[in-house]
Protein backbone atom coordinates (compact mmCIF):
# COMPACT_ATOMS: atom_id res chain seq x y z
CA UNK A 1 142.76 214.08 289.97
CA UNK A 2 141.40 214.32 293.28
CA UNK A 3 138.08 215.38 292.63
CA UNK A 4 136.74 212.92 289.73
CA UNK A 5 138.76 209.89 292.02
CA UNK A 6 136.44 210.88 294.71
CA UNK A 7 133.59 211.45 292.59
CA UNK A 8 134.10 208.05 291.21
CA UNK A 9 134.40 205.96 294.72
CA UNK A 10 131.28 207.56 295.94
CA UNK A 11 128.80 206.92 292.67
CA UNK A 12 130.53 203.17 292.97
CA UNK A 13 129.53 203.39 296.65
CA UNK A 14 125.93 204.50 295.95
CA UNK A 15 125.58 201.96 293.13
CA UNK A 16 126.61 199.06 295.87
CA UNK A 17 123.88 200.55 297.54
CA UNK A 18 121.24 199.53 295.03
CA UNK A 19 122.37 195.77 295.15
CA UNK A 20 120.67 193.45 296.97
CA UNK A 21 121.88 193.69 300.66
CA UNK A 22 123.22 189.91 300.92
CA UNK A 23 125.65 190.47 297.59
CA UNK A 24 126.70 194.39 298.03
CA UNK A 25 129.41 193.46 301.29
CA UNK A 26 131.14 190.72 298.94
CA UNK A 27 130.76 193.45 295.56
CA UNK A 28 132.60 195.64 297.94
CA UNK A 29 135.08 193.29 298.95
CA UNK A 30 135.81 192.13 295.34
CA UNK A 31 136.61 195.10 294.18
CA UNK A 32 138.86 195.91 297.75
CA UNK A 33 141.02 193.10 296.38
CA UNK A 34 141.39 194.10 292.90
CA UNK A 35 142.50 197.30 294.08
CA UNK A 36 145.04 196.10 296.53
CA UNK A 37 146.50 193.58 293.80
CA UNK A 38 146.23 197.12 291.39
CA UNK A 39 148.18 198.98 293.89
CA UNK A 40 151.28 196.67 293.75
CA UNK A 41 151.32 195.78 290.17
CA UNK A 42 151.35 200.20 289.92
CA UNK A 43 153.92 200.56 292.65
CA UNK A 44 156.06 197.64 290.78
CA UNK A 45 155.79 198.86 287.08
CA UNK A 46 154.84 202.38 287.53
CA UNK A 47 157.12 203.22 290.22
CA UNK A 48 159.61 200.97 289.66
CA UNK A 49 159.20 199.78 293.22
CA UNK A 50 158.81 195.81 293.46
CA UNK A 51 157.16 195.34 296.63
CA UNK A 52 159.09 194.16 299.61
CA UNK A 53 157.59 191.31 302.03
CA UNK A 54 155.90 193.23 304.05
CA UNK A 55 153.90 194.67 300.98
CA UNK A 56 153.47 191.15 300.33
CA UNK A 57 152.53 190.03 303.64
CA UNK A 58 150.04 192.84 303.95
CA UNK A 59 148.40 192.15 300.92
CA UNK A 60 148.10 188.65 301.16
CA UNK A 61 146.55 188.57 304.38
CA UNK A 62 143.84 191.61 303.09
CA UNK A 63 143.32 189.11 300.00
CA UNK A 64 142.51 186.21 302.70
CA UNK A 65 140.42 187.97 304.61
CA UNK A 66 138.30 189.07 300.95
CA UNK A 67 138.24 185.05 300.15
CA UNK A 68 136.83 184.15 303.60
CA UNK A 69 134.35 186.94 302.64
CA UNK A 70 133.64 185.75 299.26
CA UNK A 71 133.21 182.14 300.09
């Protein structure tokens, strides 16, 4: 699993890459928020694991910081 994860993160990397410069940062931070709000829906269902409040606090503040980079 290791190898096509990495192989996936680095063609999605080189693909940002062909964007326009202005839009690729906020592609890039998109998709950094979907994968943090990804990581605790897996950790809740998939693990079994509901996150705790410093999960939450954690990933809310990451999720600010990728809406003061959106807007």
């Amino acid at each position: 699993w290791t190898l096509p994860g990495t192989f996936s993160l680095i063609a999605f990397a080189l693909v940002l890459t062909r964007v326009e410069a202005d839009f690729s940062g906020r592609a890039y931070a998109a998709y950094g928020g979907i994968d943090i709000i990804s990581s605790l829906v897996w950790l809740w269902v998939a693990e079994n694991s509901p996150p705790d409040r410093w999960d939450l606090f954690g990933s809310t503040l990451c999720l600010a910081g990728v809406g003061v980079i959106l807007f």
